[in-house]
C-alpha atoms as a PDB file:
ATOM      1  CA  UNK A   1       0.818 -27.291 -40.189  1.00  0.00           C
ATOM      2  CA  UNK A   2       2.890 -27.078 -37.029  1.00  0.00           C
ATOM      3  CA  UNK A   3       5.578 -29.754 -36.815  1.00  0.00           C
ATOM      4  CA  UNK A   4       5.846 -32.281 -34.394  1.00  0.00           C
ATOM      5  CA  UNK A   5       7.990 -30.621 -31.430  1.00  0.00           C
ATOM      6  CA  UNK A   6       5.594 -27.839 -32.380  1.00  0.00           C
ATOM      7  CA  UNK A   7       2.741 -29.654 -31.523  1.00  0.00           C
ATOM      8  CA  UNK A   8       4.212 -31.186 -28.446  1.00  0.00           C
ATOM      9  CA  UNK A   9       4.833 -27.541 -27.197  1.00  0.00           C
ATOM     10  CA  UNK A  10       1.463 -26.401 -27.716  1.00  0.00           C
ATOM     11  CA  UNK A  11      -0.114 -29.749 -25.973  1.00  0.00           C
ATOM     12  CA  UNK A  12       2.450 -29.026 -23.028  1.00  0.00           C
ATOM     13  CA  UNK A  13       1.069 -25.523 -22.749  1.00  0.00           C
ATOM     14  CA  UNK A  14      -2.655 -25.496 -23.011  1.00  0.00           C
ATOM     15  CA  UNK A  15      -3.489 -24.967 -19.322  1.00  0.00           C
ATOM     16  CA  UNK A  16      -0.141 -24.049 -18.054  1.00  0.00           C
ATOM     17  CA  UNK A  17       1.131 -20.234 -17.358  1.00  0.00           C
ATOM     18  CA  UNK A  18       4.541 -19.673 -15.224  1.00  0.00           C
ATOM     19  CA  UNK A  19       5.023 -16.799 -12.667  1.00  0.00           C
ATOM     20  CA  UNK A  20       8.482 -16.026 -11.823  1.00  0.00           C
ATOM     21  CA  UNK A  21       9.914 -16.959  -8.365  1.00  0.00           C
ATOM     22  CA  UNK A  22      13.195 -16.573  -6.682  1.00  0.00           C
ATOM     23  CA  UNK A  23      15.292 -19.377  -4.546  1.00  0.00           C
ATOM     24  CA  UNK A  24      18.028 -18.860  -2.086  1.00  0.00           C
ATOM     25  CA  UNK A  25      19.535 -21.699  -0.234  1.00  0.00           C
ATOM     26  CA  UNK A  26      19.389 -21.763   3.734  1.00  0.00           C
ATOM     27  CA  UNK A  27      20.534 -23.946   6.790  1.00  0.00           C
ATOM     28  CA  UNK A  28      18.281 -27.346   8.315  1.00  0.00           C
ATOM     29  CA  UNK A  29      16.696 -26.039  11.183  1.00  0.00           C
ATOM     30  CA  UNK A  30      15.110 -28.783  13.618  1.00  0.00           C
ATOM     31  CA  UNK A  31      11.308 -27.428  12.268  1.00  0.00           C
ATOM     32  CA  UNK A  32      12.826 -27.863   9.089  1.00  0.00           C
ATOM     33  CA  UNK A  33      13.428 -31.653   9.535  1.00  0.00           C
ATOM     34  CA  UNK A  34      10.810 -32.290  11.227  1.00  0.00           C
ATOM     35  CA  UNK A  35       8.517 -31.122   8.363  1.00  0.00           C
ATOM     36  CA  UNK A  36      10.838 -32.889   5.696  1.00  0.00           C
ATOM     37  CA  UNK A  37      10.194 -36.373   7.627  1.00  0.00           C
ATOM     38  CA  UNK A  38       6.517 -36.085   7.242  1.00  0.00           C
ATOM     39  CA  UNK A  39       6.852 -36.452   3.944  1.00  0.00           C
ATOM     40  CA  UNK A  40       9.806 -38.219   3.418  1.00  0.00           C
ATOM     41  CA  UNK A  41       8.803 -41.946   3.948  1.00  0.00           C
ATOM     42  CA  UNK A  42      12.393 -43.128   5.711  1.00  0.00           C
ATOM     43  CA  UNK A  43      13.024 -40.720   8.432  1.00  0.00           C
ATOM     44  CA  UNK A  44      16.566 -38.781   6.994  1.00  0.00           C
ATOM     45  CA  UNK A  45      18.906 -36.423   9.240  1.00  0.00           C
ATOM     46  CA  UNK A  46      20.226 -32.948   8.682  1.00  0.00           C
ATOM     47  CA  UNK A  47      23.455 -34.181   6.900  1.00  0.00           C
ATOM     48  CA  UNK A  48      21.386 -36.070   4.185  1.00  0.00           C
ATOM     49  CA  UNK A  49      19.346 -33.219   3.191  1.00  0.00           C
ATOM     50  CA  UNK A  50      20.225 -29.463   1.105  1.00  0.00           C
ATOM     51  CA  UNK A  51      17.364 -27.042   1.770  1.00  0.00           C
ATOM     52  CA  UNK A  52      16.281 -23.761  -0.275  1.00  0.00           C
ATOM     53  CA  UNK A  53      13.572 -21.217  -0.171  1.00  0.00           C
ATOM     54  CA  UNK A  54      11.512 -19.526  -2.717  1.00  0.00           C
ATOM     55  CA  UNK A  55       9.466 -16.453  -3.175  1.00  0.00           C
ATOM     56  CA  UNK A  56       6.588 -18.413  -5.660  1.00  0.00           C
ATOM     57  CA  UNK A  57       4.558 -14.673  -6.020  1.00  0.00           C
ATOM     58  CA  UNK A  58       3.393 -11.915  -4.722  1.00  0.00           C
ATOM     59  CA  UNK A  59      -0.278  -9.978  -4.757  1.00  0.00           C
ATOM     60  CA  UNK A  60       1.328  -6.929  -6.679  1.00  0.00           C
ATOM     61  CA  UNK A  61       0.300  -6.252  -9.874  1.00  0.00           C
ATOM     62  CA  UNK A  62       3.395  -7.947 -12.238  1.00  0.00           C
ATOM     63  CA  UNK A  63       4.799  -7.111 -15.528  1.00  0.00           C
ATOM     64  CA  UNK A  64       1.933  -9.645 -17.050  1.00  0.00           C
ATOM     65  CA  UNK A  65      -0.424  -7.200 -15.821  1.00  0.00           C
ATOM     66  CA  UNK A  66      -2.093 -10.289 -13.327  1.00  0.00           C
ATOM     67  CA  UNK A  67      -2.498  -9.440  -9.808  1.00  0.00           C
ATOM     68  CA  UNK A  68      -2.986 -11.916  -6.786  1.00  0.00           C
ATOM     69  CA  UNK A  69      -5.398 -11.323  -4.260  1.00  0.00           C
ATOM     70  CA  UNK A  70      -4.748 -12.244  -0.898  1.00  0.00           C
ATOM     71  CA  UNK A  71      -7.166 -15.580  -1.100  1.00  0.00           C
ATOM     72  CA  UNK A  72      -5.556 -16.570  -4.215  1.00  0.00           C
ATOM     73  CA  UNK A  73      -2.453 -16.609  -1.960  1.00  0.00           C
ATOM     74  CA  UNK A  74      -3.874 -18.377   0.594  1.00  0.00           C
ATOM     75  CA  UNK A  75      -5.233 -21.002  -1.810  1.00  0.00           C
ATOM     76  CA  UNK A  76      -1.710 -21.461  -2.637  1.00  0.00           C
ATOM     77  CA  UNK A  77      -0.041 -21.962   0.369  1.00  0.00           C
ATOM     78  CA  UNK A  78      -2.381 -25.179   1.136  1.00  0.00           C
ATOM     79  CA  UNK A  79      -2.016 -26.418  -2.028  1.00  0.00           C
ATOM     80  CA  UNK A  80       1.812 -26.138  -2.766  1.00  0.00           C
ATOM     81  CA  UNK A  81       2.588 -27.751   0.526  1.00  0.00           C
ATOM     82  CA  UNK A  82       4.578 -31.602  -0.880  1.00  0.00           C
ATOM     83  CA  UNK A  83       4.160 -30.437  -4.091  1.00  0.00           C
ATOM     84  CA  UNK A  84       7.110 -31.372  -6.524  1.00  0.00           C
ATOM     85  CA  UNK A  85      10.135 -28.980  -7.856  1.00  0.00           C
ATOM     86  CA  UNK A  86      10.895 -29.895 -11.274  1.00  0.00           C
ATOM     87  CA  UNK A  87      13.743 -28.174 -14.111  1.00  0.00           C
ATOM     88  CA  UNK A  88      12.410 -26.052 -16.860  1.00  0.00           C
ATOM     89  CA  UNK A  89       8.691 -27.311 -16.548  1.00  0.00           C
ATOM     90  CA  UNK A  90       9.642 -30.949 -18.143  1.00  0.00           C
ATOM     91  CA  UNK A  91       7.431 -33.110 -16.399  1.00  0.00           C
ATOM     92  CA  UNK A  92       8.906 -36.890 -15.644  1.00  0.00           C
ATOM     93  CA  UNK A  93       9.834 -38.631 -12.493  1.00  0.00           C
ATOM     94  CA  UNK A  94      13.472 -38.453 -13.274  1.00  0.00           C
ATOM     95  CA  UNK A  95      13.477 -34.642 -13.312  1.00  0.00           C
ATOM     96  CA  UNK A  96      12.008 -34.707 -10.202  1.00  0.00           C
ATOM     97  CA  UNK A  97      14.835 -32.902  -8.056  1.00  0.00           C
ATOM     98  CA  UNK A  98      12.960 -31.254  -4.570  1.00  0.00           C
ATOM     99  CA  UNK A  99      10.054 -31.152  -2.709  1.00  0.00           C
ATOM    100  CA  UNK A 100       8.066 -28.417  -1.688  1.00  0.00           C
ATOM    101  CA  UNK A 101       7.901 -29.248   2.453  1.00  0.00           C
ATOM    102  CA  UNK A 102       6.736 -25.549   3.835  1.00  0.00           C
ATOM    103  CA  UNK A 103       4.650 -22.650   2.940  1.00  0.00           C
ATOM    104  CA  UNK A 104       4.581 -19.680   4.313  1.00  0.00           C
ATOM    105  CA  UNK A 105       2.486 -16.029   3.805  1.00  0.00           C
ATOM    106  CA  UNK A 106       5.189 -12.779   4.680  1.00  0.00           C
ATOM    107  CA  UNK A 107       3.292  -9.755   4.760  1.00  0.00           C
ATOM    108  CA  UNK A 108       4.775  -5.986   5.349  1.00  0.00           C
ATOM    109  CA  UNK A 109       3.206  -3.167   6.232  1.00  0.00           C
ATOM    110  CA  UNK A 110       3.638  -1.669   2.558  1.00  0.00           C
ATOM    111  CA  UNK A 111       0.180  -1.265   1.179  1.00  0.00           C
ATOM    112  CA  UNK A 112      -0.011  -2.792  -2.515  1.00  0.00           C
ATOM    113  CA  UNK A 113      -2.045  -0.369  -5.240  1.00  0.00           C
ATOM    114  CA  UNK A 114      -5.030  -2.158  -4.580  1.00  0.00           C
ATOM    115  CA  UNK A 115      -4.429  -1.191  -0.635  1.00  0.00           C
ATOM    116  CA  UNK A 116      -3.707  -4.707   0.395  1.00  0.00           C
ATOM    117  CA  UNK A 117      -0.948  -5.000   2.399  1.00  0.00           C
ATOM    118  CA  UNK A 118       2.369  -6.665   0.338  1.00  0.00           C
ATOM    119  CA  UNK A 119       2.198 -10.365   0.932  1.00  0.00           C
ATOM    120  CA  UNK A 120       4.869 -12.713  -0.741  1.00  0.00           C
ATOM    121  CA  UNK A 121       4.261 -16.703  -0.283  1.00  0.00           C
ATOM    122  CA  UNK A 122       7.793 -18.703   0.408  1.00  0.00           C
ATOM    123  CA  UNK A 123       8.251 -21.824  -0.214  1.00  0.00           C
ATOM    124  CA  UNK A 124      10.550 -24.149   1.526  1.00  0.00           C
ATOM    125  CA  UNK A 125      11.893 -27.160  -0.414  1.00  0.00           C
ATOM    126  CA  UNK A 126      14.200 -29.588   0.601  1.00  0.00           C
ATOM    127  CA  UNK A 127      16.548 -32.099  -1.847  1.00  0.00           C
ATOM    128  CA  UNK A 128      18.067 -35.269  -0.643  1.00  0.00           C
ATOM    129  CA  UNK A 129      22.538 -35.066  -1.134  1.00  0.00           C
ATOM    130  CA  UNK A 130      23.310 -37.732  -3.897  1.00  0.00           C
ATOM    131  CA  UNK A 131      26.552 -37.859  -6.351  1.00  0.00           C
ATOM    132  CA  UNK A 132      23.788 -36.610  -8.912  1.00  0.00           C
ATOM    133  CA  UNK A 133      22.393 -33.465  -7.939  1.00  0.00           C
ATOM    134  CA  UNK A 134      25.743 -31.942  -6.461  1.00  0.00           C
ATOM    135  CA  UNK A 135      26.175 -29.990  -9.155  1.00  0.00           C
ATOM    136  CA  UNK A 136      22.948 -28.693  -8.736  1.00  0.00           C
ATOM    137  CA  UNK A 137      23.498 -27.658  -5.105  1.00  0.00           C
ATOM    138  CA  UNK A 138      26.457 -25.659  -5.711  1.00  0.00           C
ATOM    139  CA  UNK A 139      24.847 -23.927  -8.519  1.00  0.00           C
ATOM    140  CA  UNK A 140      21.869 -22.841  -6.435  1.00  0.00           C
ATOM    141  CA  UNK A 141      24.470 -22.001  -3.187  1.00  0.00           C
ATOM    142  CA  UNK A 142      26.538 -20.148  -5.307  1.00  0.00           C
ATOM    143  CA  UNK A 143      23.799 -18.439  -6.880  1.00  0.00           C
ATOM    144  CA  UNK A 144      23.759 -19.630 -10.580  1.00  0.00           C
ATOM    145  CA  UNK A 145      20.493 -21.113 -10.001  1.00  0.00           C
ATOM    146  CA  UNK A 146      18.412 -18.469  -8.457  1.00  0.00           C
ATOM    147  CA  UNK A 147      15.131 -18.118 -10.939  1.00  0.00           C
ATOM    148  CA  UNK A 148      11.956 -20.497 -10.798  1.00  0.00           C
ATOM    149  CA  UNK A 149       8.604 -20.476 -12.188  1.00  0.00           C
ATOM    150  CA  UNK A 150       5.425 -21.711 -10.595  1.00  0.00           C
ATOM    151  CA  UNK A 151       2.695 -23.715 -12.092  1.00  0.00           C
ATOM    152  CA  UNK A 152      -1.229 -23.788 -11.568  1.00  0.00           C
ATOM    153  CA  UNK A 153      -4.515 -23.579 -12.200  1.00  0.00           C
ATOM    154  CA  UNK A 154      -6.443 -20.001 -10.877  1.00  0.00           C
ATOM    155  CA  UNK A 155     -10.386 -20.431  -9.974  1.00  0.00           C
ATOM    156  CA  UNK A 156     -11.052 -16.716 -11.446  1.00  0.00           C
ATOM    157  CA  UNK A 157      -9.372 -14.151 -13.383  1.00  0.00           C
ATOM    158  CA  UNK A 158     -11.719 -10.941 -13.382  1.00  0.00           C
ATOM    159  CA  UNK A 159     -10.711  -8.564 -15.816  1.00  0.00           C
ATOM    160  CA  UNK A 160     -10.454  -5.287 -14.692  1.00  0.00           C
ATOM    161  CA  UNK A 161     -11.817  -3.444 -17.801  1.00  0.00           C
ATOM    162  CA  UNK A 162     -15.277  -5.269 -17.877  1.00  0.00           C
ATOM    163  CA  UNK A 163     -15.616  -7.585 -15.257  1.00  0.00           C
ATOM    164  CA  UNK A 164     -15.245 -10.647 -17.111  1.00  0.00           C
ATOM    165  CA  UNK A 165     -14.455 -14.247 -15.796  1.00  0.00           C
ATOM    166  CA  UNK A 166     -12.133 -15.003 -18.319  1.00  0.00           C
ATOM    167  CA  UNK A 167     -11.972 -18.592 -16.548  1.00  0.00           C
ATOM    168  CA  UNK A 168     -15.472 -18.962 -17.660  1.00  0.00           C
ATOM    169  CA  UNK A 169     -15.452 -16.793 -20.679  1.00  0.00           C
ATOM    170  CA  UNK A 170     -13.562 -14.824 -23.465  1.00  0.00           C
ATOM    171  CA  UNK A 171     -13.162 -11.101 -23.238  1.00  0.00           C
ATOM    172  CA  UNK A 172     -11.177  -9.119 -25.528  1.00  0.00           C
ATOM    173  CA  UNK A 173      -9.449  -7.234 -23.264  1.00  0.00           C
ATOM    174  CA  UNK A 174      -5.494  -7.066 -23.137  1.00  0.00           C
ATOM    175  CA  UNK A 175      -3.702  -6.777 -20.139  1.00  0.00           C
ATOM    176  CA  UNK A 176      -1.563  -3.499 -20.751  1.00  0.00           C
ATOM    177  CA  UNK A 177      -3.544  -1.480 -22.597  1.00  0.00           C
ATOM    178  CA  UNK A 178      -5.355   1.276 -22.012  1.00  0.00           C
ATOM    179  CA  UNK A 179      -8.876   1.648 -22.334  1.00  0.00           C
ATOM    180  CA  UNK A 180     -11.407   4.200 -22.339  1.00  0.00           C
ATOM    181  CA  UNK A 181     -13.505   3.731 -19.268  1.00  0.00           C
ATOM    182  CA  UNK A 182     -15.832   6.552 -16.589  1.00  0.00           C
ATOM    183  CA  UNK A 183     -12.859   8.448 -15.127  1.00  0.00           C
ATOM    184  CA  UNK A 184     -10.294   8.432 -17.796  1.00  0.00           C
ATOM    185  CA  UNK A 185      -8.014   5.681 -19.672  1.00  0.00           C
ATOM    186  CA  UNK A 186      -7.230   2.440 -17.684  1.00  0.00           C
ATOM    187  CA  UNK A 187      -4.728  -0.052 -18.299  1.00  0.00           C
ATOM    188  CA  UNK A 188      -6.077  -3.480 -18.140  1.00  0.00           C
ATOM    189  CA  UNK A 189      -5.142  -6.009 -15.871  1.00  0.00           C
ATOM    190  CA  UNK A 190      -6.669  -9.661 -14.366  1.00  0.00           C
ATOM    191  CA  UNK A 191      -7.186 -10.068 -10.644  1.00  0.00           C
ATOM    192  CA  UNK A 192      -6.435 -13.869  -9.585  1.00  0.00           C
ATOM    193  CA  UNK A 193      -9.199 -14.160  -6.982  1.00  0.00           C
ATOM    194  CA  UNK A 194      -8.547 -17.864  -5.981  1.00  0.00           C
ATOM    195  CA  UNK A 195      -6.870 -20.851  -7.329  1.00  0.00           C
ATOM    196  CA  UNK A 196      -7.874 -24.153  -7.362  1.00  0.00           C
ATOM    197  CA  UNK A 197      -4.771 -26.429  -8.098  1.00  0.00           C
ATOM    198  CA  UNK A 198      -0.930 -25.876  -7.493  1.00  0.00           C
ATOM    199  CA  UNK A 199       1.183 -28.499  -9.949  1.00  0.00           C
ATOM    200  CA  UNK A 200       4.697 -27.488  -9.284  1.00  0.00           C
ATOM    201  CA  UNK A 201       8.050 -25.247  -8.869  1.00  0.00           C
ATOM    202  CA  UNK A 202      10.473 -25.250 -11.394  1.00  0.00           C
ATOM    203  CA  UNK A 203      13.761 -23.990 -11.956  1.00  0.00           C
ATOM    204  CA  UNK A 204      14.465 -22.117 -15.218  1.00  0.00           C
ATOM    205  CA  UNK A 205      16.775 -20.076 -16.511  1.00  0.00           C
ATOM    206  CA  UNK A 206      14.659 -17.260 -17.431  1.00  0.00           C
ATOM    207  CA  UNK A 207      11.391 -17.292 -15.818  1.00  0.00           C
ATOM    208  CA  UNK A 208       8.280 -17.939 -18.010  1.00  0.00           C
ATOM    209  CA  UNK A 209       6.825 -14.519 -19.735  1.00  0.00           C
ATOM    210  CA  UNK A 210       3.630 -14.105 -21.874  1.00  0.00           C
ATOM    211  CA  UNK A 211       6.329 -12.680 -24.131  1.00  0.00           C
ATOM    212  CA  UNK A 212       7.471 -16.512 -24.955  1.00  0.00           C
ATOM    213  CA  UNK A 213       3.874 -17.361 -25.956  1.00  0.00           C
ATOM    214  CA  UNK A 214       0.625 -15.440 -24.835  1.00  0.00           C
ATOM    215  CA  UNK A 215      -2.306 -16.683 -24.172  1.00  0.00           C
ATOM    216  CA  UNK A 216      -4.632 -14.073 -23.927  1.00  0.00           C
ATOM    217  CA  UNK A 217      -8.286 -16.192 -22.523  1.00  0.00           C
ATOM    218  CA  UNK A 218      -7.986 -18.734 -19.108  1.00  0.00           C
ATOM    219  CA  UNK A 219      -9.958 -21.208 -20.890  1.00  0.00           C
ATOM    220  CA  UNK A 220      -6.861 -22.280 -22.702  1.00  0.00           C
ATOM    221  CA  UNK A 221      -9.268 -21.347 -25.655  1.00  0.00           C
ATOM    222  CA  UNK A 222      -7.127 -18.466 -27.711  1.00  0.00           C
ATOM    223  CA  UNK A 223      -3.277 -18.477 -27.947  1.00  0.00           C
ATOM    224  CA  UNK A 224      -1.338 -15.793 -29.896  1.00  0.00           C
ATOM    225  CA  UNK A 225       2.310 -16.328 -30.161  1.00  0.00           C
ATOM    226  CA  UNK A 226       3.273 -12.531 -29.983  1.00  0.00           C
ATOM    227  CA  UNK A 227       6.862 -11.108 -29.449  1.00  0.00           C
ATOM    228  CA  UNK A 228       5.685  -8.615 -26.818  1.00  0.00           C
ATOM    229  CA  UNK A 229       3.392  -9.292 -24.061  1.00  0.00           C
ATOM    230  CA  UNK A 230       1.869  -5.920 -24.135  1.00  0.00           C
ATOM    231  CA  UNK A 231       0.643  -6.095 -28.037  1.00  0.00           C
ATOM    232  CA  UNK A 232      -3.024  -6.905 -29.159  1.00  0.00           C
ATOM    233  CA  UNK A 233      -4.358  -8.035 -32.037  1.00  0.00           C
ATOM    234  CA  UNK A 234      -4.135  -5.493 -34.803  1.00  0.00           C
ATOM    235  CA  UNK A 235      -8.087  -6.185 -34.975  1.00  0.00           C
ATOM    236  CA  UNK A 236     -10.869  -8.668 -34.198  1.00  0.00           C
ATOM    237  CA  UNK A 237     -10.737 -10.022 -37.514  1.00  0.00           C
ATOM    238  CA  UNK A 238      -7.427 -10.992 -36.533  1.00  0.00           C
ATOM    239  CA  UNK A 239      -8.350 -12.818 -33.347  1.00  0.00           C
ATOM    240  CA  UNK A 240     -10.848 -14.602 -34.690  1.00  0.00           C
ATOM    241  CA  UNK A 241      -8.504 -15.840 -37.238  1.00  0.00           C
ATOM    242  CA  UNK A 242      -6.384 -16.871 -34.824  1.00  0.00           C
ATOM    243  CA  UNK A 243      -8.525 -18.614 -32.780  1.00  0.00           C
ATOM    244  CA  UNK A 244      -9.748 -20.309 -35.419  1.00  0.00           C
ATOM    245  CA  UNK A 245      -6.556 -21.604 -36.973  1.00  0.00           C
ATOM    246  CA  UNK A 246      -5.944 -22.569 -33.236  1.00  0.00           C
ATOM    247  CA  UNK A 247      -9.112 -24.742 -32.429  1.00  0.00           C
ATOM    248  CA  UNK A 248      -8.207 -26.460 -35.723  1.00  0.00           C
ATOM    249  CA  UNK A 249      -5.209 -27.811 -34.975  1.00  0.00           C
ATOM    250  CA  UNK A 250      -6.219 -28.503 -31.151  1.00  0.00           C
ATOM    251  CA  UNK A 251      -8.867 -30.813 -33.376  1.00  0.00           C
ATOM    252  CA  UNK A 252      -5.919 -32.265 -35.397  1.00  0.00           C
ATOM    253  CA  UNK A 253      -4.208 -33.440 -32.592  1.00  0.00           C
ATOM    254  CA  UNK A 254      -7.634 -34.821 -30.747  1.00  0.00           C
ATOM    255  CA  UNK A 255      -7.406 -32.451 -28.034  1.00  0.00           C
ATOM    256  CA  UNK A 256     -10.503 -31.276 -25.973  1.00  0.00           C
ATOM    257  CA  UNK A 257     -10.755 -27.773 -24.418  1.00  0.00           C
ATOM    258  CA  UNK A 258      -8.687 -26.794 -21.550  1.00  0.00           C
ATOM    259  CA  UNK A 259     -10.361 -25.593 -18.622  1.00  0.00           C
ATOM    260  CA  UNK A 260      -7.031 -24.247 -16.544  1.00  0.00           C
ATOM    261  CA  UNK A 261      -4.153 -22.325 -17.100  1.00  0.00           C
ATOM    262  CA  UNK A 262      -1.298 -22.490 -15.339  1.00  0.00           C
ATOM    263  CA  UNK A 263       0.965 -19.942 -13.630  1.00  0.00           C
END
């Protein structure tokens, strides 16, 4: 039976997936502070505050194998706007260290391989200057802390192999592999049509991978802890054992079924 940090760690992660993002820090503009007062609730000048941007994701296909669609983008720019930056995805009000204050959508003319032109949505985030976090801002000014992860819940995640929901449902699919379909092999991968809930930025030190713990179905219902992201199950006798020895210790610990995952 898994131990206790064990157990913490897999309560922590039911629901959640992390997509890399990248931060660079930039000057207060006068938009800038006028957006950071709206949700700051004492009104604070351009000398109290360090600001930073990030790229949260693109709608490329990544090295998960997940693509965004241009809603699911759009979903996320309304709902990452005052959302909270956090460090290494350890939720508490004292690791609270930003807050997201402006989204944006920056589109090219480069066409994506789905023929959508290359969109990446920016965040702006602002921190108030304390005696506490000034380490922090000279790491992420000098460029130490550059890499981020974003967390939240997608509405869909179509497979691309047989159609599936697998917000809804289970397929056994694996992004990354190839599969035998009308027209020759195809490598699997899951379109994010829309997303439903944004939770928040974090800086990490290496951005989350499926490598660090897969979870192959969006219902939060199957987990394989595999060393590569890219590996199935050596058969379906397998993943059926594993999602069995996973249910039963999600019933150990008195947990119900999780409906989101999180990026």
């Amino acid at each position: 039976m898994a131990n206790e940090n064990d157990q913490r760690d897999i309560v922590e992660s039911f629901g959640m997936m992390q997509k890399a993002a990248s931060l660079d820090a930039h000057a207060v503009t006068e938009d800038d502070l006028k957006a950071i007062n709206k949700l700051a609730p004492v009104a604070l000048s351009a000398e109290e505050v360090f600001t930073f941007k990030a790229v949260l994701c693109d709608n490329e296909v990544d090295r998960a194998f997940d693509r965004f669609t241009l809603k699911a983008l759009q979903d996320m720019q309304k709902l990452f706007l005052g959302k909270t930056v956090i460090k290494d995805h350890h939720r508490s009000t004292d690791n609270q260290v930003a807050r997201i204050y402006k989204t944006e959508l920056v589109q090219s003319e480069k066409l994506t391989k789905s023929g959508e032109f290359y969109t990446q949505l920016v965040a702006h985030c602002y921190m108030v200057r304390t005696a506490s976090n000034a380490d922090l801002i000279a790491e992420i000014k000098g460029g130490i802390k550059k890499e981020g992860s974003v967390g939240f819940a997608p509405s869909s995640s179509i497979c691309s192999i047989c159609g599936t929901d697998n917000t809804k449902t289970y397929c056994r699919h694996w992004p990354g592999k190839s599969y035998d379909k009308e027209g020759g092999p195809t490598v699997c991968t899951f379109t994010l049509a829309g997303v439903k809930d944004a939770y928040e930025f974090s800086l990490v030190a290496v951005p989350a991978q499926r490598a660090a713990g897969v979870s192959k179905s969006y219902t939060g219902e199957t987990v394989y802890e595999k060393a590569e992201p890219e590996t199935p199950p050596e058969s379906d006798d397998q993943a059926e054992a594993e999602k069995a020895k996973e249910l039963q210790l999600r019933a150990r610990l008195g947990l119900t079924t999780a409906r989101n995952k999180t990026y």
